[in-house]
Structure formats: structure tokens, C-alpha cells
Protein backbone atom coordinates (compact mmCIF):
# COMPACT_ATOMS: atom_id res chain seq x y z
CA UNK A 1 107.85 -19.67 47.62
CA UNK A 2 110.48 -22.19 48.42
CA UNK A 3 112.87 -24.17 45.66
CA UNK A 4 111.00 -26.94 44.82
CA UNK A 5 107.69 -24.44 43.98
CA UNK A 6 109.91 -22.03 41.85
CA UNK A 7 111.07 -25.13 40.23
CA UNK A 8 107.51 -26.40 39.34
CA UNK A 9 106.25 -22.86 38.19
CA UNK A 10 109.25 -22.72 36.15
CA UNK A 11 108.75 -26.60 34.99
CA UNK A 12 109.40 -25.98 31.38
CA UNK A 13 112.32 -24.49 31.42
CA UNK A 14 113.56 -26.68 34.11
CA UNK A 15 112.64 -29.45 31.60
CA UNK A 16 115.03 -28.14 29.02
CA UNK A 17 117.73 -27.72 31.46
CA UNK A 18 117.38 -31.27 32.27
CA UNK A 19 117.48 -32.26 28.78
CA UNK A 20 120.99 -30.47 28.36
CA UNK A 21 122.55 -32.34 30.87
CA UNK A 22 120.61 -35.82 29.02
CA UNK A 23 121.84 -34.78 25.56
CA UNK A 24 125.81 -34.18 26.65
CA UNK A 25 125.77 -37.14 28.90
CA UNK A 26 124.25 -39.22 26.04
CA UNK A 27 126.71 -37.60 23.34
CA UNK A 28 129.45 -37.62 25.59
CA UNK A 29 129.43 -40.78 27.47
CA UNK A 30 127.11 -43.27 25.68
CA UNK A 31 127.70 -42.32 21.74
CA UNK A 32 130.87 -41.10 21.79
CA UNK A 33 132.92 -43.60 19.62
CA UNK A 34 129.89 -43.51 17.23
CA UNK A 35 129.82 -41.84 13.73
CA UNK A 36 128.61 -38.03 13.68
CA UNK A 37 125.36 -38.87 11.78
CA UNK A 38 124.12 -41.30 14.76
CA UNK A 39 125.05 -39.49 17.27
CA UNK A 40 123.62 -36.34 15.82
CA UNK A 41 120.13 -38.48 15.16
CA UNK A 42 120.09 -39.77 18.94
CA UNK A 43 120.93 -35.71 20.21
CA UNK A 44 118.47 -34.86 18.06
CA UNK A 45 116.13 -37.30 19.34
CA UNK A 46 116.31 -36.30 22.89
CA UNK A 47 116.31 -32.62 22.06
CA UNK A 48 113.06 -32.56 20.71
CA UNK A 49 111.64 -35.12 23.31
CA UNK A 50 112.88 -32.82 25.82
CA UNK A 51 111.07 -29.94 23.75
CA UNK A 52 107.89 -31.98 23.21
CA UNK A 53 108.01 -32.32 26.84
CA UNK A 54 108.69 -29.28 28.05
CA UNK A 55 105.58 -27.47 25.46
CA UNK A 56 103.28 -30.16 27.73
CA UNK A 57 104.41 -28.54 31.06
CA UNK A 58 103.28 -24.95 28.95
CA UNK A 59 100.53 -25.30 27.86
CA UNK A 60 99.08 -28.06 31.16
CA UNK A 61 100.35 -24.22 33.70
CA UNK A 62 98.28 -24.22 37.12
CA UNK A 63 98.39 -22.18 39.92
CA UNK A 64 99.04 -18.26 40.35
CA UNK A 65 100.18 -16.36 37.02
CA UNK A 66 102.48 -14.05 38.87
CA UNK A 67 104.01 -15.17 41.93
CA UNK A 68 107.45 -13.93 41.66
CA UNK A 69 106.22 -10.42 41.38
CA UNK A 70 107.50 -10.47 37.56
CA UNK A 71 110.18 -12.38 37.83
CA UNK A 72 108.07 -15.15 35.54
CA UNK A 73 104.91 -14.40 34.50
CA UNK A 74 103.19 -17.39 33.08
CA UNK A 75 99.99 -16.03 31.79
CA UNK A 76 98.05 -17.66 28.37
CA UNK A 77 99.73 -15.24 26.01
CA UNK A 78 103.11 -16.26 27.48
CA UNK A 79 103.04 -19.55 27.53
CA UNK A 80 101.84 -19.50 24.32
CA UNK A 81 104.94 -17.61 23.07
CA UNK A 82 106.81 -19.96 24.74
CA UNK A 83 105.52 -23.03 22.55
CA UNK A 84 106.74 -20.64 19.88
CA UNK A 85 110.11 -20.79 20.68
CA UNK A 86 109.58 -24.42 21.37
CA UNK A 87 108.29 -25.11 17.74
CA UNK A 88 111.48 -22.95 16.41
CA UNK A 89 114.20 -24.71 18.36
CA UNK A 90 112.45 -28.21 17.04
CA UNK A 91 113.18 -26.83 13.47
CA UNK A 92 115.97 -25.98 14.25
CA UNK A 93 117.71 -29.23 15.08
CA UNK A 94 115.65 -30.41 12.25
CA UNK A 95 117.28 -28.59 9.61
CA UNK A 96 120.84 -28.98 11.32
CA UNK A 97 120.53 -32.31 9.69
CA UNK A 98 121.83 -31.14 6.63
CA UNK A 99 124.99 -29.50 8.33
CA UNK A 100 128.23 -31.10 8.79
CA UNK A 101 129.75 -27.96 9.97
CA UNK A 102 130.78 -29.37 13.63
CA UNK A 103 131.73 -32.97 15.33
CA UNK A 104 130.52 -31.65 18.66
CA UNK A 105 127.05 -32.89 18.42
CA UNK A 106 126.19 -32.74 21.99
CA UNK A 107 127.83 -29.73 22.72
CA UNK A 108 125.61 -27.65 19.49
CA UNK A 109 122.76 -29.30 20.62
CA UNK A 110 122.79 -28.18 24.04
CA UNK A 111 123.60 -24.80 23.24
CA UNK A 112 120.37 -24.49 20.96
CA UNK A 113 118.77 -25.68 24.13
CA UNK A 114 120.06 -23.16 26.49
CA UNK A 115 119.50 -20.39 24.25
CA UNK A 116 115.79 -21.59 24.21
CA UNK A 117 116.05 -21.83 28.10
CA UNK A 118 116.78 -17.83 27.71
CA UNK A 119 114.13 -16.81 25.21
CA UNK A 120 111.50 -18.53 27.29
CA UNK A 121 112.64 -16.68 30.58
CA UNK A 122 113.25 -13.29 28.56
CA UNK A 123 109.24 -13.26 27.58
CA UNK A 124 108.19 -14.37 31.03
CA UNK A 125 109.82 -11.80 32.57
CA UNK A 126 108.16 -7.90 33.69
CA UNK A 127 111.37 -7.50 36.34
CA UNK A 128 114.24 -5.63 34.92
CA UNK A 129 117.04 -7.90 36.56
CA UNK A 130 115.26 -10.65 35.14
CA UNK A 131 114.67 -9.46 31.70
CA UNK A 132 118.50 -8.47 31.90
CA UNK A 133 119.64 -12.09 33.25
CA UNK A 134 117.33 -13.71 30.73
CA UNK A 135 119.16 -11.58 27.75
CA UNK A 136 122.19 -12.55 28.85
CA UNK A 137 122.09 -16.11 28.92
CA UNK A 138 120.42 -15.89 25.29
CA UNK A 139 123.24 -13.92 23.85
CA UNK A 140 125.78 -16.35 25.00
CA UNK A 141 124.25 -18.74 23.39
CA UNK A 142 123.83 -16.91 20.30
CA UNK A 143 127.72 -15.88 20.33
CA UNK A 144 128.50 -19.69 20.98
CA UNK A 145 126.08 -20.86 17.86
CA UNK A 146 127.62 -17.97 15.54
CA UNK A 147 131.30 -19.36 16.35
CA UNK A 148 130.86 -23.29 16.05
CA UNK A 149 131.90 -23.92 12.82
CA UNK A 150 136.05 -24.35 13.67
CA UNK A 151 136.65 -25.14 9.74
CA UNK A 152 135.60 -21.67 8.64
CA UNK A 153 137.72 -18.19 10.23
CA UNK A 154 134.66 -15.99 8.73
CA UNK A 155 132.57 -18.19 11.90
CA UNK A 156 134.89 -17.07 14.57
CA UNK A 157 135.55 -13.41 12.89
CA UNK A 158 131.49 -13.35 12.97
CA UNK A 159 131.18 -14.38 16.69
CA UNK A 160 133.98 -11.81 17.95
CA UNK A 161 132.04 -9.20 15.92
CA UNK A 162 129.01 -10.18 17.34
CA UNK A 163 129.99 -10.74 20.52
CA UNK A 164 131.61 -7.04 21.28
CA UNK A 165 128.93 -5.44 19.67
CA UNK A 166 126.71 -7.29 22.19
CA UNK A 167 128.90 -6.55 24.94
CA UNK A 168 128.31 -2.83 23.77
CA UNK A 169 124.37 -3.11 24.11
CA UNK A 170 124.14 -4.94 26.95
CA UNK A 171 126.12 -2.12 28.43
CA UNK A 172 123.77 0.63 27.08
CA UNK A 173 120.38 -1.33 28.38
CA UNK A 174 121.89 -2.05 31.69
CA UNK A 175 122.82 2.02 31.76
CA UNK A 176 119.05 2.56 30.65
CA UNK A 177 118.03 0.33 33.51
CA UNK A 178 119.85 1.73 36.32
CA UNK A 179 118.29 5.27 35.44
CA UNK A 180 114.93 3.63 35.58
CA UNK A 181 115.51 1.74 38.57
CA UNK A 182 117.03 5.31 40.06
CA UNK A 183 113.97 6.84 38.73
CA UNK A 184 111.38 4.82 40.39
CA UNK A 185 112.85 3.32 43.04
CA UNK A 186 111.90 -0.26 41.62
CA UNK A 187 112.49 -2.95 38.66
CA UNK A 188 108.92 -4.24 38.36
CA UNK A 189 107.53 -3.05 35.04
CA UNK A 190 104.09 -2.10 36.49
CA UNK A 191 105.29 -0.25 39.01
CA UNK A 192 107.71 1.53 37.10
CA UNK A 193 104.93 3.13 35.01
CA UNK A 194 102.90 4.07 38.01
CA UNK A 195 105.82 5.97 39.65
CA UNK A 196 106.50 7.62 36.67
CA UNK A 197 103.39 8.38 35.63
CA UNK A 198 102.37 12.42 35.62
CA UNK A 199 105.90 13.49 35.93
CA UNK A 200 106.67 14.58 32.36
CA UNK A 201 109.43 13.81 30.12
CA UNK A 202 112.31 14.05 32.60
CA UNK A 203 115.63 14.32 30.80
CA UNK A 204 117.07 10.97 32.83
CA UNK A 205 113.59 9.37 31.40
CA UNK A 206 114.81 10.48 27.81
CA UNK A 207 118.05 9.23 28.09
CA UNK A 208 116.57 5.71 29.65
CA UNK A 209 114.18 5.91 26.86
CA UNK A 210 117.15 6.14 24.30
CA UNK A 211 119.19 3.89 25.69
CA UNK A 212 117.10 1.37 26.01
CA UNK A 213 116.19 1.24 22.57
CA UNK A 214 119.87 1.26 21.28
CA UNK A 215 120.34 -2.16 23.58
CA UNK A 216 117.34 -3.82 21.92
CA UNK A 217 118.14 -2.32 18.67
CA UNK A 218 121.00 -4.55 18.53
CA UNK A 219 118.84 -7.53 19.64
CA UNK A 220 116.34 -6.62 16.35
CA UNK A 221 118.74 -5.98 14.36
CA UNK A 222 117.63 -2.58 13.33
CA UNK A 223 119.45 0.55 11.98
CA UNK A 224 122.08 2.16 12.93
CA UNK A 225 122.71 -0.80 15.47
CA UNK A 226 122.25 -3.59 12.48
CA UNK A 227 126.28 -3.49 11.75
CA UNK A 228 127.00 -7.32 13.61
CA UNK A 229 123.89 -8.82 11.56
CA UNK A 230 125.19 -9.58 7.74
CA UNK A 231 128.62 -11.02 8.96
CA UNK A 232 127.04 -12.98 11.48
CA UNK A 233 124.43 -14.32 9.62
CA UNK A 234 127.25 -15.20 6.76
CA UNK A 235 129.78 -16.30 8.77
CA UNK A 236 127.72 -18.39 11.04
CA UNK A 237 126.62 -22.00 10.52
CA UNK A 238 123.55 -21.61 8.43
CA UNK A 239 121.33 -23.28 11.15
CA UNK A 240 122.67 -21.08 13.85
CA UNK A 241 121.74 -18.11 11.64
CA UNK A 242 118.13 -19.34 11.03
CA UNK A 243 118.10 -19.38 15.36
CA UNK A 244 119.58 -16.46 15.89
CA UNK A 245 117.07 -14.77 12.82
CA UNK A 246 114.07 -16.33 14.27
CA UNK A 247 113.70 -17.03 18.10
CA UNK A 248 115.65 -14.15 19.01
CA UNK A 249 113.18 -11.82 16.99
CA UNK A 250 110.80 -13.25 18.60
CA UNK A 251 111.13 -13.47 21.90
CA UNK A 252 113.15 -9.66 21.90
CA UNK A 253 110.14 -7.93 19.77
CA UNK A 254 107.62 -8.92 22.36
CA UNK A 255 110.07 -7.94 24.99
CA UNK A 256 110.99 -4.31 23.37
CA UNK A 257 106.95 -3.91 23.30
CA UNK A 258 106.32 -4.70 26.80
CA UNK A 259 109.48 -2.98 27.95
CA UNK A 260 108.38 0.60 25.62
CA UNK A 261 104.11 0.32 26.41
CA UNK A 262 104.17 -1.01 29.93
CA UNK A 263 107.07 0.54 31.60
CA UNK A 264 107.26 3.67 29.33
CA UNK A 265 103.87 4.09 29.92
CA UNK A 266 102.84 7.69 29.61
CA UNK A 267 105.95 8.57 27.87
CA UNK A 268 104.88 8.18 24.44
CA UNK A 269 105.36 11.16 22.81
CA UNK A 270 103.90 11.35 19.01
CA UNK A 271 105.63 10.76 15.58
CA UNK A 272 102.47 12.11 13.56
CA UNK A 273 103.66 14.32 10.93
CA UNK A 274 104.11 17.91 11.50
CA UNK A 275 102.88 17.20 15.43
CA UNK A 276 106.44 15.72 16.62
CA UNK A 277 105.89 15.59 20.65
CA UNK A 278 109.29 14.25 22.50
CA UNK A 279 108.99 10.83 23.86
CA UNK A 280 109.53 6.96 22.55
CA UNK A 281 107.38 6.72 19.38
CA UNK A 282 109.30 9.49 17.29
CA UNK A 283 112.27 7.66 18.25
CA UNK A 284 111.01 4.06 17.11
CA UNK A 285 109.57 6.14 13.85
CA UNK A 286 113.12 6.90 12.99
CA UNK A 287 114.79 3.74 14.19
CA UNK A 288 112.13 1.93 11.40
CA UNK A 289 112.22 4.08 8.32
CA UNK A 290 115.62 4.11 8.35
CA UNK A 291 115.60 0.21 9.09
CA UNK A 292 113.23 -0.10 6.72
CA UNK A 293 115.72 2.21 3.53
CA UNK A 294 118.87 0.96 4.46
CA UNK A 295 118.09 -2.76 4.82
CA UNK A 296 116.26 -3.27 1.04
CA UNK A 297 118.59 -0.59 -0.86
CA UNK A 298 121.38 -2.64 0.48
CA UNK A 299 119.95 -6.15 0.16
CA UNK A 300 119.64 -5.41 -3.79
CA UNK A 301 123.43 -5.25 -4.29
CA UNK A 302 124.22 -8.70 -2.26
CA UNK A 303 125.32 -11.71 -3.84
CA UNK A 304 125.50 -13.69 -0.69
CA UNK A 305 121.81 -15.38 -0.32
CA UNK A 306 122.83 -15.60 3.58
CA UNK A 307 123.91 -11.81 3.62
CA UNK A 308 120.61 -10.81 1.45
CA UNK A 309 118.24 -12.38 4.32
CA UNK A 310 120.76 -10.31 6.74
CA UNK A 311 119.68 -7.29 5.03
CA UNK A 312 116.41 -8.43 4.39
CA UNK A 313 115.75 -9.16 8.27
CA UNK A 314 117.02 -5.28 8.81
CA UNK A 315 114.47 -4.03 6.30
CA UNK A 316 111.27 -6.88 8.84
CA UNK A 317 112.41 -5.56 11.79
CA UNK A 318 111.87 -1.89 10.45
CA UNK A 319 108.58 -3.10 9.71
CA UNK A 320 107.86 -4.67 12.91
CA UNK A 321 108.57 -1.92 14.59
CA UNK A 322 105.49 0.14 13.01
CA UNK A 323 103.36 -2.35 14.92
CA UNK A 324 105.28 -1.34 18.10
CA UNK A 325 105.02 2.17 17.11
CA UNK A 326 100.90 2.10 17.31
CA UNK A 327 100.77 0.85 20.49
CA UNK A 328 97.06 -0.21 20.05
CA UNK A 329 95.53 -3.81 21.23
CA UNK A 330 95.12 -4.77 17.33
CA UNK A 331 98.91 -3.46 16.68
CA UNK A 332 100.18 -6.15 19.47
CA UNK A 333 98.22 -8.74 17.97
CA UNK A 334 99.45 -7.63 14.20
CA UNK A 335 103.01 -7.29 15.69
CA UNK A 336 103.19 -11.10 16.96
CA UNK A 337 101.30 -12.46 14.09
CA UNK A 338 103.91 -10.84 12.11
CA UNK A 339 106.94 -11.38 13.98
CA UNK A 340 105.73 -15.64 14.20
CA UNK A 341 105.13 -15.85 10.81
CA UNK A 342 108.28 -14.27 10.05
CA UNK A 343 110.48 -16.53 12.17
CA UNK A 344 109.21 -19.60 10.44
CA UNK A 345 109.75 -18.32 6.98
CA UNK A 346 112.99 -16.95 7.49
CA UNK A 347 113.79 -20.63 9.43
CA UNK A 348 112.81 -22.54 6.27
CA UNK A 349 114.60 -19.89 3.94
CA UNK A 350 117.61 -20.89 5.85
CA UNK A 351 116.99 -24.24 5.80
CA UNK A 352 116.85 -24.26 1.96
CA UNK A 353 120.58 -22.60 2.35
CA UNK A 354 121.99 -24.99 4.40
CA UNK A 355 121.19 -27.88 1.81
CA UNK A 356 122.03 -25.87 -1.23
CA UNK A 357 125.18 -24.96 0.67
CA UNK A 358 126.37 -28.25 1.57
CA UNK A 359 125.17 -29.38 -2.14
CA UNK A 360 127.27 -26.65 -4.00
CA UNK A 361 130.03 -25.38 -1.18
CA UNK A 362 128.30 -22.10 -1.36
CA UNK A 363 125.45 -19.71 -0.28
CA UNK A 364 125.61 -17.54 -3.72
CA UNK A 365 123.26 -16.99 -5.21
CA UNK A 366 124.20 -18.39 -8.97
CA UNK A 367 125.06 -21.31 -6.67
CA UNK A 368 120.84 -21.62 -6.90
CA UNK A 369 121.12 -21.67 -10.58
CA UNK A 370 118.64 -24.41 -11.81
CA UNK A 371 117.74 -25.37 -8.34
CA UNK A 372 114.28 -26.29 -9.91
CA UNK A 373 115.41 -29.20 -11.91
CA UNK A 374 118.24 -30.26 -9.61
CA UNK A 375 115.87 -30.59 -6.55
CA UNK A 376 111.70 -29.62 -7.21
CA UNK A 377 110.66 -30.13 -4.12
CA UNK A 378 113.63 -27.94 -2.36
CA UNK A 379 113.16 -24.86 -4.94
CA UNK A 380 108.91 -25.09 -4.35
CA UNK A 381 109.64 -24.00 -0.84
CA UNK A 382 111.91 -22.27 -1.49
CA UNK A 383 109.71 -20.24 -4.04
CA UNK A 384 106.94 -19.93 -0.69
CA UNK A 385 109.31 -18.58 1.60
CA UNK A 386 110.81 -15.84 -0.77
CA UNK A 387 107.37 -14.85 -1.77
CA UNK A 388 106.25 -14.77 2.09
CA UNK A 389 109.13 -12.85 2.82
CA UNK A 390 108.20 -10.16 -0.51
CA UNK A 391 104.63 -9.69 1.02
CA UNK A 392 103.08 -11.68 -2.04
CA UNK A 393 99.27 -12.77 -1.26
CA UNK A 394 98.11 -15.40 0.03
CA UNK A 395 100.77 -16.26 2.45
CA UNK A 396 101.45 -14.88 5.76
CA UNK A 397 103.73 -12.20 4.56
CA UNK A 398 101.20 -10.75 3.37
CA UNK A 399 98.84 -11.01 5.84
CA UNK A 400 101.67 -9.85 8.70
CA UNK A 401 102.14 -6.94 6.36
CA UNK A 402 98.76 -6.12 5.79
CA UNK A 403 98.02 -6.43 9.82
CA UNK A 404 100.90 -3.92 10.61
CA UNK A 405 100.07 -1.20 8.09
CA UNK A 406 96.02 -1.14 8.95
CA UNK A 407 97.00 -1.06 12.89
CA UNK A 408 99.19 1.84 12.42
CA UNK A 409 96.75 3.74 10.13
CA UNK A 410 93.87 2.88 12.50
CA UNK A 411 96.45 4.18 15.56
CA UNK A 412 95.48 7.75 14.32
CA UNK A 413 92.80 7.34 11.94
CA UNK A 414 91.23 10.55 12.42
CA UNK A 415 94.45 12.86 11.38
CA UNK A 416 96.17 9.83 9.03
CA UNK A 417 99.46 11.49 11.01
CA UNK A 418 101.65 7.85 10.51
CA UNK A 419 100.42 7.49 7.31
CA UNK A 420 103.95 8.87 5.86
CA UNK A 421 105.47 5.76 7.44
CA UNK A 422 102.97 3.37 6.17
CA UNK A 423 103.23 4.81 2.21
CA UNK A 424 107.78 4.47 2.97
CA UNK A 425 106.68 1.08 3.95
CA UNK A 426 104.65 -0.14 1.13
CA UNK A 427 107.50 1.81 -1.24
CA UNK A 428 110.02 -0.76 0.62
CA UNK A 429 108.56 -3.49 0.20
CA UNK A 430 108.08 -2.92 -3.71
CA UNK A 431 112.01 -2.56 -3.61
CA UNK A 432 112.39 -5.95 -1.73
CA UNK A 433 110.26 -7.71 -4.82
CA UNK A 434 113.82 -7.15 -7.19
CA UNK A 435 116.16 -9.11 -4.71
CA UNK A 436 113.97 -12.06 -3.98
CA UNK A 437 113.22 -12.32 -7.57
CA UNK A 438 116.66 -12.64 -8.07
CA UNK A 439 116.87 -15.11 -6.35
CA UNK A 440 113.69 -17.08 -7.64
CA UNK A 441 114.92 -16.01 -11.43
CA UNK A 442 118.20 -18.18 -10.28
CA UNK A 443 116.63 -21.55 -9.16
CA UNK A 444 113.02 -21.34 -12.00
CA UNK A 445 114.52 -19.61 -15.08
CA UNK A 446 118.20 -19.72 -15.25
CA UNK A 447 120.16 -23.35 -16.23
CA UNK A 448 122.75 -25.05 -13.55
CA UNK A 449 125.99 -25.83 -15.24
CA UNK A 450 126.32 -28.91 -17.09
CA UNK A 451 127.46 -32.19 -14.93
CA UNK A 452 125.99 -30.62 -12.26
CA UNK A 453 124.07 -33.54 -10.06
CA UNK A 454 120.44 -33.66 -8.82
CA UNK A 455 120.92 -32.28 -4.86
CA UNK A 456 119.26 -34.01 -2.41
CA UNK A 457 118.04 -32.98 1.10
CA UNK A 458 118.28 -35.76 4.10
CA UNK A 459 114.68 -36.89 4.91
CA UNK A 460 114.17 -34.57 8.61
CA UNK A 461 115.12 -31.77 6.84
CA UNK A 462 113.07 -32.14 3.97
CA UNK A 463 110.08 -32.84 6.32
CA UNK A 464 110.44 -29.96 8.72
CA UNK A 465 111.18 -27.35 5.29
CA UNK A 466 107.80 -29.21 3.98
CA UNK A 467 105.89 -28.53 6.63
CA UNK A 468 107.12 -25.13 7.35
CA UNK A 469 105.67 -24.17 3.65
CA UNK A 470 102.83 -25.41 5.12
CA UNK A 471 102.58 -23.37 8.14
CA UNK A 472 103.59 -20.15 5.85
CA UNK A 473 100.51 -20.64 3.40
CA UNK A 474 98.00 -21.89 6.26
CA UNK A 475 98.60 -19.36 8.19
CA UNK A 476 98.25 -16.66 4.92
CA UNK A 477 95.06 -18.34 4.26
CA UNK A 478 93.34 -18.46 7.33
CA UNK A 479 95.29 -16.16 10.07
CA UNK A 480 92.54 -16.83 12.75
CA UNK A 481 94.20 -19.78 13.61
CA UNK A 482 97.23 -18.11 14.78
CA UNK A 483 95.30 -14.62 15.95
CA UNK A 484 93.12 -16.53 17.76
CA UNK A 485 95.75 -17.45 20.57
CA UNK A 486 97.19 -14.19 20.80
């Protein structure tokens, strides 16, 4: 393939890099001795053209699905992941309406957009240089969204944090890597499971196999690699947060399944109870009940609301990794559906911060005392996404829960051997009911201090937090709408 062809296959992403150039010569050039609020409406604008766009090139794909020879894959379930991302980095900029954390407009902006550029590539991607290129340019990002609030040190301590830590994993997965490439004698995915295929759990395998999972155990945010996660969602603007706590989940869950079922293919081992065999599932068993403990025992004693969704996320991704654990066709589909639904709930959870905290001057939670009378329509979705996020039927919590648990019961149905992680599970998600009550007891039963003034969201934001709600119960009520494409 020449250029111009690679170009075209890769025409969505090429979309959004030509929107990042549009949005900083717009900002930079054409708005610049504007006020903040219209030049952040006209970024904003152009963003989520450019988005719009670049979900038309997506889902309108012709040709071959893999001519790179993984480099970009663009087959149906891809794509469709990639209007995901889309969808989330829309939301995104919508909610970053109610910031005023930054005057660099065009600059934050195009950073969202590049991170998106990285997310797409990361799930198109079966080629280990790829997938590590992809990660790469996604994490910057991320590092550059954690640190862009200049007014507040806790930003810039929570980027450095973040940022070494990163460096650290991205050093482990690249040592994984090499082994496998060594191994093999190739970086395709495929073809790394057919030369490794019949010869055993070699000790360099193991260590691949470990190391592997501590790089994208950072990226999930899952115990004992979780330490970067509550001061960088705190100290982070709260919209970056909601990006780095959605879109990155999603596209590095999908990735982490791929990466564990197609190249670690034959080296799955067992986690059943009392028939331990060596290979990646007992290690992803561990990884997740201990996500799963440590993230809702230690959410309980937070009075940050930013920090409890840190620990919250910790205590998800140890249930998402039960539905990489079962490595069954109905556990991939659970594990999306879960993972999708999760990344728009925990996007409008932050979006409900980020107006409460520019309302109050804080993300505490007494600062959501009487949030109910001060703002109804901001505390009803709010009161959707924390019960989403508890696993409360109807609404896609639920149902992502409920998905998860039966595909890893169903994974070895006729011995019940993972049922000791499904019974931790459901135990840890009764414990996660206390904190998000706490929150909900804050804004439905508690009273706001006197004087204290009605808070009101800007229009955008409201909208995209409305229809978010909307997505969370639709998709609790009827599922087949999202299980359906995947």
C-alpha cells in the first residue's frame, strides 16, 4: 500500500488529526483576542464536527479489513468501538463547558483529540509495535489532560505521579513484548499464538505473561498497580478525569482481552478452585479479587466524591476483569457491554462534579448537601449514575453486572470452579451500596446551608448529562440495543 491508501484506510483518524490542526489554528489565530467562553464554544464546535465526521468515515469502511497485517484492523466490531470513543470524547468537550480550569482552549481541546486519535489506533491494532505506539501517544495525552489546570499544584503533583508511574509500565509491557517477540520470532498477534502454541508454559512465556499484565494493570487501574489513580483523578481537571476514567477503560480492556485470548492463546492456565493450573487466568483471578477488596473497603472511608469514583473505578475494573477471566464468546460480549456502559456513567458522574465543583469550590461530598433543592434536574442524574454504578436494577449497571457474573459461571458450569469469585463479587458490590448512598443521602435527605444559592449547569452540559441518564437507563432496559453490535 502506498501513503495516500494508508491514509484512506486510516480516514478517521486522519480526520481527527486534521481537526487538531483546525481547532489550534482557529483558537490560536482567528479567536484569540476573544473571551474564553467563545472561543471555548467555537473549539468546541469544530471538535465535535471533526468527531461527527470522523464516526461517518467509521462506520461508511470499504475495502480489505486487514491490510497492514495488524497494524489496523478495521473490522465491524472495531469500528464500532471506535464510534465509542467517538461518542465519549463528544461528552467530553460537552461537559468541559462547565470548567474554567484553563485559558488554553485550543490547546485542551486538541489534546482530548489526540488522545482519541490513540484509543482508536490502540483497538485497531493486533501488531505489538503498534499496540505499543498507539499506548503511547494515549498516555501522553492523558499525562497532558491530568496536568492542565496551572491554578491548582495537586494538577501538576497528579500528572508527575501519573506520568512516572506510566513511564514504569510502559517499561514492563515493552519488556513483556520483547520476550514475546524473542519467543516467536514475530509481533503479529495471530501468529504469535500459532508459534507458541503446543510448547507449554515456558518460563520466558510466564514472565511475558506477568509482565504484560502489570503494564495494562496500570492502564485499568487495577490492584496493586492502582496507586497513580485517586490522586490523578483528584488532582486532575474533573473533565480530564471523566476521559481518562472512561475512554481509556475502554479502549485498554478490549486491548488487555485481545492481547491475553489471542496472543496468549493456549496459555491459559485455570483459576478454578482447588484445580490452580499455571498460566494467565489465575493471575487475572488475583489481580480482580484483590481489585475488587481493596477498591470498595477503601472507597467507604473517602470524603473526596472525585477520589470515591477513583476507588470505585478500582473496585469496576476488578469486575471487568472476571469477564476477561472466562474467556468465552458471551464473556467478550458481557465484558464490552459492561465496560461501555460503564464509561458513560462514570462520564456523567463526573460531569455532575465538575458543576457542583465550580458551584461550591469543592468535590466533597457535604459540598452535595441539598443538591436536590439547589439544582433537581442535576441531583436526578446524578441519583441514575450512582445507582448504575451500585448495580441497582433497571439500569445498565445492573445489567453489565449481571452479564459478567452469568458468563463466568457459565465458563465452567459443570464444576462451578469460579464461582468463589463470582459470590466475592456480589459481596463487593453490597459494600459499594454504603458509599454511593452516601453520597445520594447528601444531595436527597440532608439540608445545604442557609444562603446557599440555587446552582445552575450551562445549557451543553446539562444536555449531554441529560442524555447520558438516558443512555444509562435505555441501555438497562433493553441491552439488545447495545449487544446487538457487539
Amino acid at each position: 500500500m502506498n501513503y495516500l491508501e494508508v491514509l484512506q484506510f486510516a480516514a478517521p483518524e486522519t480526520v481527527l488529526a486534521i481537526t487538531v490542526l483546525v481547532v489550534l489554528a482557529v483558537d490560536l489565530v482567528v479567536m484569540r483576542g476573544e473571551s474564553v467562553a467563545r472561543r471555548f464554544e467555537t473549539g468546541a464546535m469544530a471538535s465535535i464536527l471533526g468527531c461527527l465526521l470522523a464516526a461517518v468515515f467509521t462506520f461508511n469502511h470499504y475495502g480489505p479489513t486487514d491490510p497492514l497485517h495488524g497494524m489496523l484492523v478495521a473490522d465491524p466490531l472495531t469500528n464500532f468501538l471506535k464510534g465509542v470513543l467517538l461518542v465519549l470524547a463528544v461528552f467530553t468537550v460537552l461537559i468541559s463547558a462547565s470548567g474554567k480550569f484553563t485559558e488554553n482552549i485550543g490547546e485542551y481541546l486538541a489534546t482530548i483529540l489526540l488522545g482519541t486519535i490513540g484509543l482508536m489506533l490502540l483497538v485497531s491494532a493486533e501488531d505489538l509495535l503498534m499496540i505499543f505506539i498507539s499506548l503511547e501517544l494515549a498516555s501522553l495525552s492523558l499525562y497532558i489532560l491530568t496536568a492542565f489546570n496551572k491554578r491548582n499544584a495537586r494538577s501538576s503533583e497528579a500528572a508527575l505521579k501519573y506520568f512516572l508511574f506510566g513511564g514504569m509500565s510502559a517499561a514492563f509491557l515493552l519488556f513483556g513484548f520483547s520476550l514475546l517477540y524473542g519467543l516467536s520470532g514475530t509481533t503479529h498477534l495471530p501468529e504469535i499464538a500459532a508459534a507458541l502454541k503446543g510448547r507449554g508454559l515456558d518460563p520466558l512465556l510466564l514472565v511475558a505473561i506477568v509482565t504484560t499484565v502489570i503494564g495494562f494493570g496500570f492502564k485499568v487501574a487495577a490492584v496493586p498497580f492502582h496507586l497513580w489513580a485517586p490522586d490523578a483523578y483528584e488532582g486532575a481537571p474533573t473533565p480530564s478525569a471523566a476521559f481518562i476514567a472512561s475512554g481509556s477503560k475502554v479502549a485498554s480492556f478490549y486491548l488487555l482481552a485481545k492481547i491475553l485470548t489471542l496472543g496468549f492463546a493456549g496459555a491459559e492456565g485455570s483459576a478454578v478452585w482447588h484445580g490452580y493450573v499455571s498460566g494467565w487466568t489465575p493471575v487475572i483471578a488475583v489481580v480482580a479479587a484483590l481489585s475488587m477488596v481493596l477498591g470498595n473497603l477503601t472507597a467507604i472511608v473517602q470524603s473526596s466524591v472525585k477520589r470515591l469514583l477513583a476507588y470505585s473505578a478500582i473496585a469496576h475494573a476488578g469486575y471487568m476483569l472476571l469477564g476477561v477471566l472466562a474467556n468465552t464468546p458471551s464473556s467478550r460480549i458481557a465484558l464490552l457491554f459492561y465496560v461501555i456502559t460503564y464509561a458513560l456513567t462514570v462520564l456523567g458522574a463526573f460531569g455532575v462534579v465538575t458543576v457542583v465543583e465550580e458551584a461550591t469550590g469543592g468535590d466533597a461530598i457535604r459540598n452535595f448537601a441539598g443538591l436536590s433543592r439547589r439544582a433537581p434536574g442535576l441531583s436526578l442524574c446524578l441519583l441514575v449514575f450512582m445507582l448504575s454504578l451500585a448495580g441497582i436494577p433497571p439500569l445498565s449497571g445492573f445489567i453489565g453486572k449481571f452479564f459478567v457474573f452469568s458468563a463466568v459461571v457459565g465458563a465452567d458450569a459443570n464444576h462451578l470452579g469460579l464461582l468463589w469469585l463470582v459470590i466475592l463479587a456480589i459481596l463487593m458490590s453490597a459494600v459499594s451500596f454504603y458509599y454511593y448512598l452516601q453520597v445520594l443521602k447528601q444531595a436527597y435527605v440532608l439540608d445545604a446551608a442557609e444562603n446557599e444559592p440555587a446552582i445552575k449547569a450551562p445549557p451543553v452540559t446539562m444536555f449531554a448529562l441529560v442524555l447520558l441518564a438516558v443512555l444509562v437507563v435505555l441501555l438497562g432496559c433493553a441491552p439488545g440495543l447495545l449487544t446487538r453490535s457487539l
